[in-house]
C-alpha atoms as a PDB file:
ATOM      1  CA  UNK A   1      11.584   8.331  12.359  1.00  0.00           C
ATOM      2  CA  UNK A   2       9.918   6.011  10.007  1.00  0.00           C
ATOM      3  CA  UNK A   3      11.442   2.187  10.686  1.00  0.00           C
ATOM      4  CA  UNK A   4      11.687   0.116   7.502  1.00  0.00           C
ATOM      5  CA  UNK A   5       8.899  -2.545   6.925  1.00  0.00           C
ATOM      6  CA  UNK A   6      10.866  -5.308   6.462  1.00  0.00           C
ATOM      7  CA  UNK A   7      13.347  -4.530   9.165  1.00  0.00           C
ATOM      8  CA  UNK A   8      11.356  -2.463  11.517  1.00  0.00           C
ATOM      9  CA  UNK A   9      13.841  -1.137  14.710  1.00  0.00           C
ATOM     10  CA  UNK A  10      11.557  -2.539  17.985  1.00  0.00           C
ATOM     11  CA  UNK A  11      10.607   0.315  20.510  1.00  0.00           C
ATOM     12  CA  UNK A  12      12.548  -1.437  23.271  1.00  0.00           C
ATOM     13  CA  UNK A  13      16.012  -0.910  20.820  1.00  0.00           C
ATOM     14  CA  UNK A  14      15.157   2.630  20.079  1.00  0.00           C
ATOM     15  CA  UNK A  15      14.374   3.614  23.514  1.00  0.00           C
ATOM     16  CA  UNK A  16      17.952   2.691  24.570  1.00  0.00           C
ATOM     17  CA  UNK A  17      19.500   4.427  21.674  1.00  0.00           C
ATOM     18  CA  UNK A  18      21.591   7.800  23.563  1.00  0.00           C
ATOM     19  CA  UNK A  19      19.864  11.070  22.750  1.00  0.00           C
ATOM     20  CA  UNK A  20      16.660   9.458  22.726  1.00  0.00           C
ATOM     21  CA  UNK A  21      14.324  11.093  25.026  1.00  0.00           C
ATOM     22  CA  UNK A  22      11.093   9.254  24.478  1.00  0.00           C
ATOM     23  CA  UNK A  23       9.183   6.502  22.067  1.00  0.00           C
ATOM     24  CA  UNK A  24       5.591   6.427  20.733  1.00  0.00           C
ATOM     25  CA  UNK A  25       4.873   3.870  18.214  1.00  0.00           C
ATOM     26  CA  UNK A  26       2.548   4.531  15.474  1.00  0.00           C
ATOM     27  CA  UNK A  27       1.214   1.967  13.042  1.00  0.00           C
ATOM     28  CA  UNK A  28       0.191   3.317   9.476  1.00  0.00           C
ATOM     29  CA  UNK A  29      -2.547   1.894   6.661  1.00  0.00           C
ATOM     30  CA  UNK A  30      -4.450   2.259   4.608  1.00  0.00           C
ATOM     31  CA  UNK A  31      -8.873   2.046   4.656  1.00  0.00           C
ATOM     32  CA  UNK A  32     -11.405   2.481   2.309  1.00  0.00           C
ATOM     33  CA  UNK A  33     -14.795   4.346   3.451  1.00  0.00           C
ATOM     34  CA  UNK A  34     -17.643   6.228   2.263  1.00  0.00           C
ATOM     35  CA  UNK A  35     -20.050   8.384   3.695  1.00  0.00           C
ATOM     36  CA  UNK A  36     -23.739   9.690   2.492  1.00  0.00           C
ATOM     37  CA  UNK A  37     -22.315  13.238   3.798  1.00  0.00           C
ATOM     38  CA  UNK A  38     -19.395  13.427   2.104  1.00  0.00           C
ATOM     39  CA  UNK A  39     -20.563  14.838  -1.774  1.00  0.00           C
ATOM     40  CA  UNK A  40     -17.117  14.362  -2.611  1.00  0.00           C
ATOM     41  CA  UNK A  41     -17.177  10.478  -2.117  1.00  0.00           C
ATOM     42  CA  UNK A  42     -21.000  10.469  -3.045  1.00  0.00           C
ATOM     43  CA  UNK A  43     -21.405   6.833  -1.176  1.00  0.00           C
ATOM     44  CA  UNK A  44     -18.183   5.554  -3.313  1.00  0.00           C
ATOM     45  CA  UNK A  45     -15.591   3.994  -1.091  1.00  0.00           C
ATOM     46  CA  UNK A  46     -12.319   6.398  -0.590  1.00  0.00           C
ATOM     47  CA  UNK A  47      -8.878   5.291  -0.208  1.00  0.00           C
ATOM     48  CA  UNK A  48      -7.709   7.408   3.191  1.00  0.00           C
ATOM     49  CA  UNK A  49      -4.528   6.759   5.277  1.00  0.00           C
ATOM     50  CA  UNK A  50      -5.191   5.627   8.959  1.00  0.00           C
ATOM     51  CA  UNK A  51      -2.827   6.004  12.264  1.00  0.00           C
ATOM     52  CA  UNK A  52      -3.134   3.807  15.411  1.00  0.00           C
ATOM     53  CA  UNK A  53      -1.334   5.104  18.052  1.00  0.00           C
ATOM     54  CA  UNK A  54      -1.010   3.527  22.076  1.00  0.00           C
ATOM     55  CA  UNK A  55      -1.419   5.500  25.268  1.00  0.00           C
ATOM     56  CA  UNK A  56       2.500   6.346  25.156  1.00  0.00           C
ATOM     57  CA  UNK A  57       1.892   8.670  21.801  1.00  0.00           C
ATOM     58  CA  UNK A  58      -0.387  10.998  23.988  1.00  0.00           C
ATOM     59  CA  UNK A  59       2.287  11.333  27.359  1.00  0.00           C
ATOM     60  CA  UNK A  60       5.143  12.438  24.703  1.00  0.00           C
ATOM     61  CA  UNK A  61       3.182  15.524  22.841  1.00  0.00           C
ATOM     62  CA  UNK A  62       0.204  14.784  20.184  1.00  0.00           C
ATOM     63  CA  UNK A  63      -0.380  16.976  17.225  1.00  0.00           C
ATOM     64  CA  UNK A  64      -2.555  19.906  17.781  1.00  0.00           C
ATOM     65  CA  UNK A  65      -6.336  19.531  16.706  1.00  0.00           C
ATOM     66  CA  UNK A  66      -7.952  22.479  15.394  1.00  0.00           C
ATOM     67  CA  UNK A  67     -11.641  21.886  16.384  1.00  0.00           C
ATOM     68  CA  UNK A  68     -12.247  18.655  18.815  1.00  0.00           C
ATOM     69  CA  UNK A  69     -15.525  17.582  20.893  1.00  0.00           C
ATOM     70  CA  UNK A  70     -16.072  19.659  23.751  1.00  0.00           C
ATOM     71  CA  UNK A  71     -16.522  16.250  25.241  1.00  0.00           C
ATOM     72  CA  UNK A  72     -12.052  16.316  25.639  1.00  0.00           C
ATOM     73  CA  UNK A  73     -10.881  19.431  27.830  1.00  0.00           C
ATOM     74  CA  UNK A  74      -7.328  18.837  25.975  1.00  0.00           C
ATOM     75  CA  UNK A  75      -5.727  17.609  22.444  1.00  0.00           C
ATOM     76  CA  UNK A  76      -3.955  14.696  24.584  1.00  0.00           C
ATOM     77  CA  UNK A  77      -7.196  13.505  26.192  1.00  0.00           C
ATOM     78  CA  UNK A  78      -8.693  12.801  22.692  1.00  0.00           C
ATOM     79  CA  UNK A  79      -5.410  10.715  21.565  1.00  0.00           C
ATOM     80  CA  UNK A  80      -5.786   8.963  25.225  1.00  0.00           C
ATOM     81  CA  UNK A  81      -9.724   7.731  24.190  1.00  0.00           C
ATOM     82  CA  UNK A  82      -8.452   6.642  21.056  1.00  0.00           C
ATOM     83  CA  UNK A  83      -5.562   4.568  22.625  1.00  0.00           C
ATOM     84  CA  UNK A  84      -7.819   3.022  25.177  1.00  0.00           C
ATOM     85  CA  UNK A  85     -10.416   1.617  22.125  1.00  0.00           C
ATOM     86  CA  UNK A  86     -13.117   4.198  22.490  1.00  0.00           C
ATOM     87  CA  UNK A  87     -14.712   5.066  19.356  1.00  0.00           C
ATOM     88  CA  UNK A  88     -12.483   8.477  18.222  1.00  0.00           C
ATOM     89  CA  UNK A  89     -11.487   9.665  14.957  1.00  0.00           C
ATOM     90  CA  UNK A  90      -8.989  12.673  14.318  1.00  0.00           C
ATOM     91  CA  UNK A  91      -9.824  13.678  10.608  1.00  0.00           C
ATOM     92  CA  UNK A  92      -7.311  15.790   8.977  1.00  0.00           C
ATOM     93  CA  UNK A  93      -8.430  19.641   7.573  1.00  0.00           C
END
């Protein structure tokens, strides 16, 4: 579900809502980037939507990742490093 910004339903309340199973929160922005690599941005800074997720969004299912780091034997391992502030982006195909 996607809570309302200016009356955003806390975790806590949702959690104890019946037929709820489990909660993950995820915070959503917006960032501006650029990259020498990218000749599509050609060093111009991008608008691109961002997701922050905690460790709970990895323990409830995480989205599947087509190609990851052979560094992360699993999809949820890469969503736990991210949670626990190591430096891991997930870039959309």
């Amino acid at each position: 579900m996607q809570a309302n910004r200016s009356n955003p339903i806390m975790v806590d309340e949702l959690e104890a809502t019946a037929g709820v199973a489990s909660v993950a929160p995820i915070l959503r922005s917006w960032a501006r980037w650029s990259a020498a690599f990218a000749p599509d941005v050609r060093g111009e800074s991008e608008p691109w939507s961002i997701s922050a997720v905690d460790a709970d969004f990895a323990t409830i299912g995480t989205p599947v990742i087509e190609r990851r780091s052979t560094r992360f034997a699993s999809d949820a391992e890469v969503f736990v490093a991210m949670a626990n502030g190591e430096r891991v982006i997930v870039v959309p195909s």
